[in-house]
PDB file of N, CA and C in Angstrom:
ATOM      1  N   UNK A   1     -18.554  38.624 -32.423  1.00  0.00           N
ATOM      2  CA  UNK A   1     -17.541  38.216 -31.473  1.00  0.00           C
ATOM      3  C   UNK A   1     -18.132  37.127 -30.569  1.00  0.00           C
ATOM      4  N   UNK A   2     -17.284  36.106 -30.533  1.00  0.00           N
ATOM      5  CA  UNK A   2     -18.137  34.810 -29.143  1.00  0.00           C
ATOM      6  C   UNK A   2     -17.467  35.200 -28.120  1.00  0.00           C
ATOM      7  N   UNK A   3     -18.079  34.458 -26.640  1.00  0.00           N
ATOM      8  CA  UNK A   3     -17.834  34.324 -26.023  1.00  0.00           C
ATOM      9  C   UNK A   3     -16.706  33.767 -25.351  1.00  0.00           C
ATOM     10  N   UNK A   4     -15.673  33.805 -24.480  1.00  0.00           N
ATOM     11  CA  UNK A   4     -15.471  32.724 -23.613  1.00  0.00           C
ATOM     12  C   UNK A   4     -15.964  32.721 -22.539  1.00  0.00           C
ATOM     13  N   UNK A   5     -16.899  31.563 -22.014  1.00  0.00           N
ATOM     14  CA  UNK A   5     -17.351  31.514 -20.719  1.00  0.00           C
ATOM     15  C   UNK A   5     -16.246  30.635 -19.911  1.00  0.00           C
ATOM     16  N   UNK A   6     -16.331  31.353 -18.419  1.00  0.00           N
ATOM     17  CA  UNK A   6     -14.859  30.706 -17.382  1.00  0.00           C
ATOM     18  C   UNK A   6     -15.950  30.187 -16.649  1.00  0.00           C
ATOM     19  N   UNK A   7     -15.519  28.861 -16.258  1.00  0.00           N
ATOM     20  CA  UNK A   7     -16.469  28.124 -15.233  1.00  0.00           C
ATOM     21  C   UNK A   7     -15.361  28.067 -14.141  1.00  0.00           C
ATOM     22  N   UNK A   8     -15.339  28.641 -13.234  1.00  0.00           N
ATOM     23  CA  UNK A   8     -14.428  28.149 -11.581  1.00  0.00           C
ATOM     24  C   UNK A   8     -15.021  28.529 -10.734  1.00  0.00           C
ATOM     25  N   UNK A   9     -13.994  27.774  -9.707  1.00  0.00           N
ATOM     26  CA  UNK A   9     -14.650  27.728  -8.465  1.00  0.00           C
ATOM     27  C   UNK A   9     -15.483  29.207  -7.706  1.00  0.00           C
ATOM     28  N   UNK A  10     -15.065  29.958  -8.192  1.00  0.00           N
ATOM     29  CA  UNK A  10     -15.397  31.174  -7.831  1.00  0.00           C
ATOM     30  C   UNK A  10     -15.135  32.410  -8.521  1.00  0.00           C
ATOM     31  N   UNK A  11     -15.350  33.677  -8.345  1.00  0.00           N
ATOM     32  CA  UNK A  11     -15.419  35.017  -9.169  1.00  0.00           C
ATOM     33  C   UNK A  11     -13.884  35.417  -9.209  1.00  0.00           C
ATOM     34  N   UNK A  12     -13.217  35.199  -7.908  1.00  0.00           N
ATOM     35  CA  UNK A  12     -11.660  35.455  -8.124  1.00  0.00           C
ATOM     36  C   UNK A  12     -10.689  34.639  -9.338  1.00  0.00           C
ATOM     37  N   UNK A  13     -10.926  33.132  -8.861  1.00  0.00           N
ATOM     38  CA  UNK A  13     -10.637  32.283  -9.745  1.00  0.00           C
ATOM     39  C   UNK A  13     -10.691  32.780 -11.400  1.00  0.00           C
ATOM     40  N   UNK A  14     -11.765  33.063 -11.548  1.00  0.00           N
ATOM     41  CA  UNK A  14     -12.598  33.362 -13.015  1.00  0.00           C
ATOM     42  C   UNK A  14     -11.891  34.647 -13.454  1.00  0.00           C
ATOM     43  N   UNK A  15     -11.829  35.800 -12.442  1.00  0.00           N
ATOM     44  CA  UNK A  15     -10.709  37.262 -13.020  1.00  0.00           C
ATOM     45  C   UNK A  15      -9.659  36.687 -13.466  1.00  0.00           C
ATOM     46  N   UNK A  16      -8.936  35.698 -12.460  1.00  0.00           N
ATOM     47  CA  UNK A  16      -6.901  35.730 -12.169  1.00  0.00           C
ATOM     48  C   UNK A  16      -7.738  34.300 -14.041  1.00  0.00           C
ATOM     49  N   UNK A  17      -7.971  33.510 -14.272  1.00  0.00           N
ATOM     50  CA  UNK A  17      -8.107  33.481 -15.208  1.00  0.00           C
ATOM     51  C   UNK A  17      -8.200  34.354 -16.597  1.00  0.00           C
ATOM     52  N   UNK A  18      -9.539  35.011 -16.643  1.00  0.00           N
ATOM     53  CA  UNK A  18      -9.165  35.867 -17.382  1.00  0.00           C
ATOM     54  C   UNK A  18      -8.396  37.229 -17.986  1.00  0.00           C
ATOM     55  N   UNK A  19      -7.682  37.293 -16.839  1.00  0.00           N
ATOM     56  CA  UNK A  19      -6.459  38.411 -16.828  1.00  0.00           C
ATOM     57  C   UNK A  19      -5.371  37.969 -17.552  1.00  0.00           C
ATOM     58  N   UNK A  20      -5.057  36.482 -16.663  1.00  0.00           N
ATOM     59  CA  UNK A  20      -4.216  35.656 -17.163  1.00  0.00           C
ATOM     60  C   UNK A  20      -3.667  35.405 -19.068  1.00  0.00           C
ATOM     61  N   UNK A  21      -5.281  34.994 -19.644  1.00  0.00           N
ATOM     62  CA  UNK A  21      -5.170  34.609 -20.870  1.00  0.00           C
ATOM     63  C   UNK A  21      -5.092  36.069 -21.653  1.00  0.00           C
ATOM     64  N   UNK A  22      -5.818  36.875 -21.020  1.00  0.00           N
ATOM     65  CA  UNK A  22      -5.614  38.489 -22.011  1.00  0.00           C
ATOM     66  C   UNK A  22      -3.895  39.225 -22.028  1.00  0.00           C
ATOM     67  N   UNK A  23      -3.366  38.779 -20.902  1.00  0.00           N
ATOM     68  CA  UNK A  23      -1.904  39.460 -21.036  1.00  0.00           C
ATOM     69  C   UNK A  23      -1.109  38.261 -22.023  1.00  0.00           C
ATOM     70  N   UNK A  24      -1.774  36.911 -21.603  1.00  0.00           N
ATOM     71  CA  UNK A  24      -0.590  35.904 -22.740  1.00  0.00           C
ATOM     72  C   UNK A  24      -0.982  36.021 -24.389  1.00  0.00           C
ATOM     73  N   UNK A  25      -2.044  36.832 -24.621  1.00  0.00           N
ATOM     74  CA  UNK A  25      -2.704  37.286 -25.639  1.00  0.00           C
ATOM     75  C   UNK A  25      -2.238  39.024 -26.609  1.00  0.00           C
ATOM     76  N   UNK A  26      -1.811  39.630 -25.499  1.00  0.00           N
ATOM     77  CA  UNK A  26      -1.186  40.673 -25.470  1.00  0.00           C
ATOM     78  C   UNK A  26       0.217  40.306 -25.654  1.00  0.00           C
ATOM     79  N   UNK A  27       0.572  39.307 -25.073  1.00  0.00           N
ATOM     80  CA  UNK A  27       2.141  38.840 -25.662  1.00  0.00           C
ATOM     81  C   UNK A  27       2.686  38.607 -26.612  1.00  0.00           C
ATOM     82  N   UNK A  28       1.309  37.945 -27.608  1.00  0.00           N
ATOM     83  CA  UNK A  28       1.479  36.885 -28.779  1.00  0.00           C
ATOM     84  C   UNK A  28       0.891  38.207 -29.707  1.00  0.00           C
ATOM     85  N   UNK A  29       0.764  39.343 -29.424  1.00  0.00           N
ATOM     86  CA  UNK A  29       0.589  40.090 -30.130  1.00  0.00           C
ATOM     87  C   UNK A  29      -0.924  40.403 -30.635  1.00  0.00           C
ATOM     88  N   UNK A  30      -1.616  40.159 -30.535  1.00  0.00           N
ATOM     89  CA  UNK A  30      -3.512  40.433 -30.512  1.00  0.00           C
ATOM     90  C   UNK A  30      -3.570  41.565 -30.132  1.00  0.00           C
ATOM     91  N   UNK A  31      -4.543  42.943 -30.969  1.00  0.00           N
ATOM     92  CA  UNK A  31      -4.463  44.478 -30.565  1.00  0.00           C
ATOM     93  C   UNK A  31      -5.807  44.266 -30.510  1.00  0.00           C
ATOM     94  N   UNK A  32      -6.567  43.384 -30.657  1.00  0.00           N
ATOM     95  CA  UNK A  32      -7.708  44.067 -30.976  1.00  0.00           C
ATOM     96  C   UNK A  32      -8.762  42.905 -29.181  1.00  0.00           C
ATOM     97  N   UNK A  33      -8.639  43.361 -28.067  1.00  0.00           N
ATOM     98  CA  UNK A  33      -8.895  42.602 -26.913  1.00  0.00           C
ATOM     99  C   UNK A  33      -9.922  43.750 -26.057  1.00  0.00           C
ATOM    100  N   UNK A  34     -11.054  42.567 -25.668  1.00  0.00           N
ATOM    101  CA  UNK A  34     -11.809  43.299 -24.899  1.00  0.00           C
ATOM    102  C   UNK A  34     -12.386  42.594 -23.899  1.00  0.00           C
ATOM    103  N   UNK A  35     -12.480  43.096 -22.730  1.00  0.00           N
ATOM    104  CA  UNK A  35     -13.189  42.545 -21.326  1.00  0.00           C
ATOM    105  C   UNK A  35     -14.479  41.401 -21.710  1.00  0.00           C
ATOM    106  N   UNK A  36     -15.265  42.256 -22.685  1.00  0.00           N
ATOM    107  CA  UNK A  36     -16.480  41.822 -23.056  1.00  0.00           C
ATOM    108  C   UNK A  36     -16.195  40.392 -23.794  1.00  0.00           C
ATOM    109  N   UNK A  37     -15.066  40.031 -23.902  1.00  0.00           N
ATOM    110  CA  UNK A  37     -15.084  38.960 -24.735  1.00  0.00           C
ATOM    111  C   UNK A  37     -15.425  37.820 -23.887  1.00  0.00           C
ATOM    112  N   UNK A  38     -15.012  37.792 -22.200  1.00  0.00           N
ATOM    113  CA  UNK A  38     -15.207  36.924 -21.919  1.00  0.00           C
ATOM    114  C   UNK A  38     -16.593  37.159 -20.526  1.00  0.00           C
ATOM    115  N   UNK A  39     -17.008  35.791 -20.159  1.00  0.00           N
ATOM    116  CA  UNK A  39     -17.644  35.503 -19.421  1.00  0.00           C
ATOM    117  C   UNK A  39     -18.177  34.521 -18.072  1.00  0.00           C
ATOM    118  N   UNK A  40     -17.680  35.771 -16.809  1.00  0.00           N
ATOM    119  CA  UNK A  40     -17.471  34.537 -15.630  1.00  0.00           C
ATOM    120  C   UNK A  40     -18.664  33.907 -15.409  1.00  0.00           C
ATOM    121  N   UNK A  41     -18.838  32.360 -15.439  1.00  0.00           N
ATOM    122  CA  UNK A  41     -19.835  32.035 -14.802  1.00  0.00           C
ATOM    123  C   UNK A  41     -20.081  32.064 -13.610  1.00  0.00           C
ATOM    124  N   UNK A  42     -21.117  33.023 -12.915  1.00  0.00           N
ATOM    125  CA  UNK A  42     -21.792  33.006 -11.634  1.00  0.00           C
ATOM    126  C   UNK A  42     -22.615  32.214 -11.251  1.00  0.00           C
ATOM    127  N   UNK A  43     -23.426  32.371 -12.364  1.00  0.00           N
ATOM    128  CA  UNK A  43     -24.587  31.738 -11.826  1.00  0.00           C
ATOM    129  C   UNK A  43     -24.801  30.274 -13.440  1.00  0.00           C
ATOM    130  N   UNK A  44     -25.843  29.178 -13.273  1.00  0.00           N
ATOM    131  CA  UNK A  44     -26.032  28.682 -14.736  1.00  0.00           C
ATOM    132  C   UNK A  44     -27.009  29.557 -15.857  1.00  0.00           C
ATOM    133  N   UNK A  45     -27.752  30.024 -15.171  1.00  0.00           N
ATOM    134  CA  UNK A  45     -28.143  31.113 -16.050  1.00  0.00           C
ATOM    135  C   UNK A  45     -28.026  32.299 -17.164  1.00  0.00           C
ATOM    136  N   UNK A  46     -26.375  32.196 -17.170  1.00  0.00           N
ATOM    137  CA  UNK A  46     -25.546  32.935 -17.599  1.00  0.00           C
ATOM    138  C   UNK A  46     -25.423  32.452 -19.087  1.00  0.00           C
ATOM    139  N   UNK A  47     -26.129  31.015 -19.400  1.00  0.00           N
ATOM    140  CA  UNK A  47     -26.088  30.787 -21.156  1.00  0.00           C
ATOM    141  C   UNK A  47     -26.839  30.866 -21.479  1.00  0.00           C
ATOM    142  N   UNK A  48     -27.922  31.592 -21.032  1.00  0.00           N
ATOM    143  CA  UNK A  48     -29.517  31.561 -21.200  1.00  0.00           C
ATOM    144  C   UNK A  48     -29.301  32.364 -22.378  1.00  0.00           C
ATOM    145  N   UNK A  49     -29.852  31.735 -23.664  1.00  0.00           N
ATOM    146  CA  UNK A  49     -29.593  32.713 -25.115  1.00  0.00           C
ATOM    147  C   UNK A  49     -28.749  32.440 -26.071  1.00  0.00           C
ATOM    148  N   UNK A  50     -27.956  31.454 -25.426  1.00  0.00           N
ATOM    149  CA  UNK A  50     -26.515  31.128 -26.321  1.00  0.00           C
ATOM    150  C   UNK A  50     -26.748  29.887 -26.745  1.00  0.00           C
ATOM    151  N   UNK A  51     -25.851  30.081 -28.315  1.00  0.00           N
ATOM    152  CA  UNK A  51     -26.241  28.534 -28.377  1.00  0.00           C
ATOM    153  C   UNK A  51     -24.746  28.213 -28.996  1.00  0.00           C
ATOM    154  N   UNK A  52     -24.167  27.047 -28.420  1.00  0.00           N
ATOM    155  CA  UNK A  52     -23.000  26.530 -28.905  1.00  0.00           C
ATOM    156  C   UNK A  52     -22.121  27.342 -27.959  1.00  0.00           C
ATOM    157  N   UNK A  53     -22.002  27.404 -26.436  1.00  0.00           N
ATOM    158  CA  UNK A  53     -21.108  28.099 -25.815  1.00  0.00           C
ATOM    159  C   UNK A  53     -19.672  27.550 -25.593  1.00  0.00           C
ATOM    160  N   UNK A  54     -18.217  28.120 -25.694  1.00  0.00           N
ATOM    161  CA  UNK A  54     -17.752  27.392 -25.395  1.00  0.00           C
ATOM    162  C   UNK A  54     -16.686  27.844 -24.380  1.00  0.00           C
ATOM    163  N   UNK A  55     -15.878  27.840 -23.937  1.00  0.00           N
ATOM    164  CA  UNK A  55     -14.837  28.169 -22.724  1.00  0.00           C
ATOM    165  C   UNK A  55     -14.002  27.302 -21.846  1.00  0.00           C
ATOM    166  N   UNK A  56     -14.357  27.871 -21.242  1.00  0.00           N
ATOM    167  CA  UNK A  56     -12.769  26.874 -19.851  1.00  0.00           C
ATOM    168  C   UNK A  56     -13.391  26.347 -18.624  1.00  0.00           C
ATOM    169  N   UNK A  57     -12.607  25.198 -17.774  1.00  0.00           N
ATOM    170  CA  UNK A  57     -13.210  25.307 -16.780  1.00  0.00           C
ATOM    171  C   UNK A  57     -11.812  25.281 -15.799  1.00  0.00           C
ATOM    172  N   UNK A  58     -11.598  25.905 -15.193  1.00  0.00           N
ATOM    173  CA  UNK A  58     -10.787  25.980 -14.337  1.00  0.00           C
ATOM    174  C   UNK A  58     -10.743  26.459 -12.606  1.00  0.00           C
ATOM    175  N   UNK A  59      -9.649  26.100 -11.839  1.00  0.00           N
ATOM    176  CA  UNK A  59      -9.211  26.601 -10.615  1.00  0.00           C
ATOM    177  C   UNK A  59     -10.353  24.992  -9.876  1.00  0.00           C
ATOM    178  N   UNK A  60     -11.344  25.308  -9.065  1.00  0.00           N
ATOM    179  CA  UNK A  60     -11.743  24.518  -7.978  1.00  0.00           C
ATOM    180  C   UNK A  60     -13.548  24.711  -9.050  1.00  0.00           C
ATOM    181  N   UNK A  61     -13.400  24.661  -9.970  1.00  0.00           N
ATOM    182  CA  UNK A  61     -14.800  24.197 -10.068  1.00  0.00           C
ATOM    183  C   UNK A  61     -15.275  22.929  -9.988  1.00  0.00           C
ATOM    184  N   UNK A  62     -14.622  22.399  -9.449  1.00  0.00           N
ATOM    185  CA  UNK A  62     -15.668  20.643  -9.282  1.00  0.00           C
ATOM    186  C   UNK A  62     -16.577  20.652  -8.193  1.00  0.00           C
ATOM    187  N   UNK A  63     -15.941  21.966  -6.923  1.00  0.00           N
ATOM    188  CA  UNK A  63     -16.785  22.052  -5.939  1.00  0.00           C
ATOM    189  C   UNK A  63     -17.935  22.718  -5.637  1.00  0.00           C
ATOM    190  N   UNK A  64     -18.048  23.226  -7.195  1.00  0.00           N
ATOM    191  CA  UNK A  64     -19.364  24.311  -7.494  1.00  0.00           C
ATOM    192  C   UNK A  64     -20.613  23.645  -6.521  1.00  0.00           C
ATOM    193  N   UNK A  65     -21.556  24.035  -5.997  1.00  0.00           N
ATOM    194  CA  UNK A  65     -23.013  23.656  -5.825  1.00  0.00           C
ATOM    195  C   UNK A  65     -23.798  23.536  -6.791  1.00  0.00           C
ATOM    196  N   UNK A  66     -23.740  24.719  -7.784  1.00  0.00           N
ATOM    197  CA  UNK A  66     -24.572  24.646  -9.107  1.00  0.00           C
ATOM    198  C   UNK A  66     -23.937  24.199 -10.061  1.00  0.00           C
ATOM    199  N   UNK A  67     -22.761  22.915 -10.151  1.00  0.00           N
ATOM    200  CA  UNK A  67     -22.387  22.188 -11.147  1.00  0.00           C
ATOM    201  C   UNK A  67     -23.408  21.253 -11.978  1.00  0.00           C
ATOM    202  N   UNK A  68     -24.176  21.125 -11.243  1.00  0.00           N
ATOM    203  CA  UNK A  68     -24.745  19.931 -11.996  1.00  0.00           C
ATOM    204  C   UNK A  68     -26.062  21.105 -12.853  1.00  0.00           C
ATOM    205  N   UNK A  69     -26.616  21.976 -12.233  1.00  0.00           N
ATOM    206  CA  UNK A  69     -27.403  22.879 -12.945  1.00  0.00           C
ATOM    207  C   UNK A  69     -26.338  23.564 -14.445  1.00  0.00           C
ATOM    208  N   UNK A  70     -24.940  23.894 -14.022  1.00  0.00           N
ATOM    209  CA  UNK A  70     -24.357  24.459 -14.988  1.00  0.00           C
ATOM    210  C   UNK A  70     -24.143  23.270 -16.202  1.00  0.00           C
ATOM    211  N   UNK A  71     -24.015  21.756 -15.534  1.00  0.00           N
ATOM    212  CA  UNK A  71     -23.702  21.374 -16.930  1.00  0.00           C
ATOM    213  C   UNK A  71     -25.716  20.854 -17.523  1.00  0.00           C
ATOM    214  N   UNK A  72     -25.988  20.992 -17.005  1.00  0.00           N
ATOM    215  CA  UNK A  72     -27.510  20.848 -18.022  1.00  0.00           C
ATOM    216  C   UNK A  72     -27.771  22.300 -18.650  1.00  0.00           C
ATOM    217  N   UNK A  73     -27.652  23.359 -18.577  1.00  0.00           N
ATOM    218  CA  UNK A  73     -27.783  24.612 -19.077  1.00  0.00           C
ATOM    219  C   UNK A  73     -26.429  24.336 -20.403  1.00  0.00           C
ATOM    220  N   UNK A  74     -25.119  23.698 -19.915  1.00  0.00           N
ATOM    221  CA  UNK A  74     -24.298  23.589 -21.546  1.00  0.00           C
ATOM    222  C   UNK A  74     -25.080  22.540 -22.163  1.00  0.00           C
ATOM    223  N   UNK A  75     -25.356  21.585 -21.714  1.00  0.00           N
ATOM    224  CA  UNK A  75     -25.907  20.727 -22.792  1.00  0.00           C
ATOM    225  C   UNK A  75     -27.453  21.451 -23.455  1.00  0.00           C
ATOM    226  N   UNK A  76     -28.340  21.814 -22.894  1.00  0.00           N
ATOM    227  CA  UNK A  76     -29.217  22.578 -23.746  1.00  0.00           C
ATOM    228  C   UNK A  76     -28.810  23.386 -24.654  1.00  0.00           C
ATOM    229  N   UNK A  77     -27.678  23.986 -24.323  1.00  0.00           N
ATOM    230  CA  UNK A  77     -26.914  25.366 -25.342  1.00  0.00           C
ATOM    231  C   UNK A  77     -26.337  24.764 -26.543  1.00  0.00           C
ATOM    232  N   UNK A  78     -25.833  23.483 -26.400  1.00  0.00           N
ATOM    233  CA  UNK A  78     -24.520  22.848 -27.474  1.00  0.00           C
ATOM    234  C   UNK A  78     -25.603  22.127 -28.132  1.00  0.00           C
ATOM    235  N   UNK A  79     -25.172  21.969 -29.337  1.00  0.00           N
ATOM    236  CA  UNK A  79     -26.060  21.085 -30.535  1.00  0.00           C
ATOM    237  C   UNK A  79     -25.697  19.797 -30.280  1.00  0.00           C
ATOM    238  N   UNK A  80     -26.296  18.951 -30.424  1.00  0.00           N
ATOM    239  CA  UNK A  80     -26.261  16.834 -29.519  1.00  0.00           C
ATOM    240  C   UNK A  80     -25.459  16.593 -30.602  1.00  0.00           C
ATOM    241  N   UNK A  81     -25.243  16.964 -31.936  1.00  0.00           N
ATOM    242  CA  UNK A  81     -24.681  16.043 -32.820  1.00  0.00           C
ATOM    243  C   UNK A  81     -22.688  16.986 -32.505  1.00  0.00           C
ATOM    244  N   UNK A  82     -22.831  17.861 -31.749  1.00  0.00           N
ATOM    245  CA  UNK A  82     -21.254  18.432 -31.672  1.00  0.00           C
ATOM    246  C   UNK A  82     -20.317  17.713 -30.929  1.00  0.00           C
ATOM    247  N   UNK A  83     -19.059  17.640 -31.374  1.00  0.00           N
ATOM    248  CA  UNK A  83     -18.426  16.993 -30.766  1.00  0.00           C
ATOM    249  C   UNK A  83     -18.193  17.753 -28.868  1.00  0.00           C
ATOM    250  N   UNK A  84     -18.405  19.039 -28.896  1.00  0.00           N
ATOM    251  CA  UNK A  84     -18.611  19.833 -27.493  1.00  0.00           C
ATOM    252  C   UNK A  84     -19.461  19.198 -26.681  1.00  0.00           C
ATOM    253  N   UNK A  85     -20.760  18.448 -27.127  1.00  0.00           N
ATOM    254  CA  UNK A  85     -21.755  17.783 -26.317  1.00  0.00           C
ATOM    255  C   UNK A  85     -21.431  16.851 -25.974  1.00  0.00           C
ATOM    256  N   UNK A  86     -20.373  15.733 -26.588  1.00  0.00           N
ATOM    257  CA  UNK A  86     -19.942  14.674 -26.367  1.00  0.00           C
ATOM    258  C   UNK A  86     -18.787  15.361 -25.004  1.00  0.00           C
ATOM    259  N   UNK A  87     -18.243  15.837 -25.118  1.00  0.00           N
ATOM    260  CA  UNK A  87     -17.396  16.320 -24.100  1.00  0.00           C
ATOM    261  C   UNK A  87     -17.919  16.526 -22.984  1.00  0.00           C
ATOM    262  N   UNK A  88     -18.979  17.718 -23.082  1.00  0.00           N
ATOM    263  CA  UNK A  88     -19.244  18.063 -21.496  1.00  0.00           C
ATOM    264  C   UNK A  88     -20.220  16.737 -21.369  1.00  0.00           C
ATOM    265  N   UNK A  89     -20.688  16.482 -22.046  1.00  0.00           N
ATOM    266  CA  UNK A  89     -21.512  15.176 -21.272  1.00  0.00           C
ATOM    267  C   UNK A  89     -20.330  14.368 -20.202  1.00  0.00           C
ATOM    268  N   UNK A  90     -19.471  13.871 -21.520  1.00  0.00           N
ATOM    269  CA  UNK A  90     -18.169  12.943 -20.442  1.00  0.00           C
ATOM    270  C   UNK A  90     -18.261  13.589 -19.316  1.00  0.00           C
ATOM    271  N   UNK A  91     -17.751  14.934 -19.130  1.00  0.00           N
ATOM    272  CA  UNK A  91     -17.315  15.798 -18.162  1.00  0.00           C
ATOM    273  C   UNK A  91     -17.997  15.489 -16.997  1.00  0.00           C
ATOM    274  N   UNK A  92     -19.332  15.650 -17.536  1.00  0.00           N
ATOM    275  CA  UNK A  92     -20.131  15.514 -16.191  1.00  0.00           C
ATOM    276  C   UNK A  92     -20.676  14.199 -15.680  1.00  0.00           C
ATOM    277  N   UNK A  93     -20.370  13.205 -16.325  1.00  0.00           N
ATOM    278  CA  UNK A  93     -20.486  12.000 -15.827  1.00  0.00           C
ATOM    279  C   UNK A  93     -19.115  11.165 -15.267  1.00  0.00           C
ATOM    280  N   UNK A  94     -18.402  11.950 -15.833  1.00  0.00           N
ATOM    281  CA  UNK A  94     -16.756  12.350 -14.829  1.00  0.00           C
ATOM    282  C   UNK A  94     -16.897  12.834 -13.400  1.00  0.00           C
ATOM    283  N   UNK A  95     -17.638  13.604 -13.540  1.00  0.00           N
ATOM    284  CA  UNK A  95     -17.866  14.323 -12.514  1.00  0.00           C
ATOM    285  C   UNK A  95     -18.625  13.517 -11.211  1.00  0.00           C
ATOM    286  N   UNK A  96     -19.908  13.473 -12.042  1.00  0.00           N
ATOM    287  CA  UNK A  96     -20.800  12.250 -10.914  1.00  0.00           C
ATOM    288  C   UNK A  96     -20.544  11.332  -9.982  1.00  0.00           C
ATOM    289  N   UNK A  97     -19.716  10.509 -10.755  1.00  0.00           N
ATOM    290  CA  UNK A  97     -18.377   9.698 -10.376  1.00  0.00           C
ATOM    291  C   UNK A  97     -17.542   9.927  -9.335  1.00  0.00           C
ATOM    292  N   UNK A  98     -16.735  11.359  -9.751  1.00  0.00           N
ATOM    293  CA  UNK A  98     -16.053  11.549  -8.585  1.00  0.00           C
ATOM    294  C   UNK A  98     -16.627  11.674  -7.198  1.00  0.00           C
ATOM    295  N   UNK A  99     -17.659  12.234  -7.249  1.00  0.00           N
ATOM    296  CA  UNK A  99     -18.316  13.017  -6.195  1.00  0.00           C
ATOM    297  C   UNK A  99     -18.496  11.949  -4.860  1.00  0.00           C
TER     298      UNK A  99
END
């Protein structure tokens, strides 16, 4: 079973997310659902082990503090030739930008 890791602004954010997608999942008919499937990011440390992680980022995570630690922990995790690495890279040089 993989992961989904939730990147937001915070731990509330990251529940009302994953509550969210498990009842529209429960709608569409899926019996087979478990808590464990997904994973709030707290801390960047949280992909330590994983390789190829993939998930969401939602609610107010741009204002993370440990954004810039979280996206070097995905890029170590994701393989350079995936099209996922090409993404969060953008992402975070999206990001830089804004700031």
């Amino acid at each position: 079973m993989s992961k989904i890791f939730v990147i937001a602004g915070d731990s509330i954010q990251a529940m009302y997310w994953i509550n969210t997608n498990l009842r529209s999942r429960v709608a569409a008919g899926e019996t087979t659902l478990s808590m464990s499937e997904y994973v709030p990011v707290l801390h960047p440390d949280v992909f330590r082990g994983y390789k190829d992680p993939h998930g969401v980022f939602f609610g107010t995570w741009r204002g993370r503090r440990d954004l810039e630690e979280i996206f070097v922990m995905l890029l170590r995790s994701t393989d350079i030739k995936s099209n996922s690495h090409r993404v969060i890279n953008r992402m975070w040089s999206e990001w830089k930008e804004g700031k």
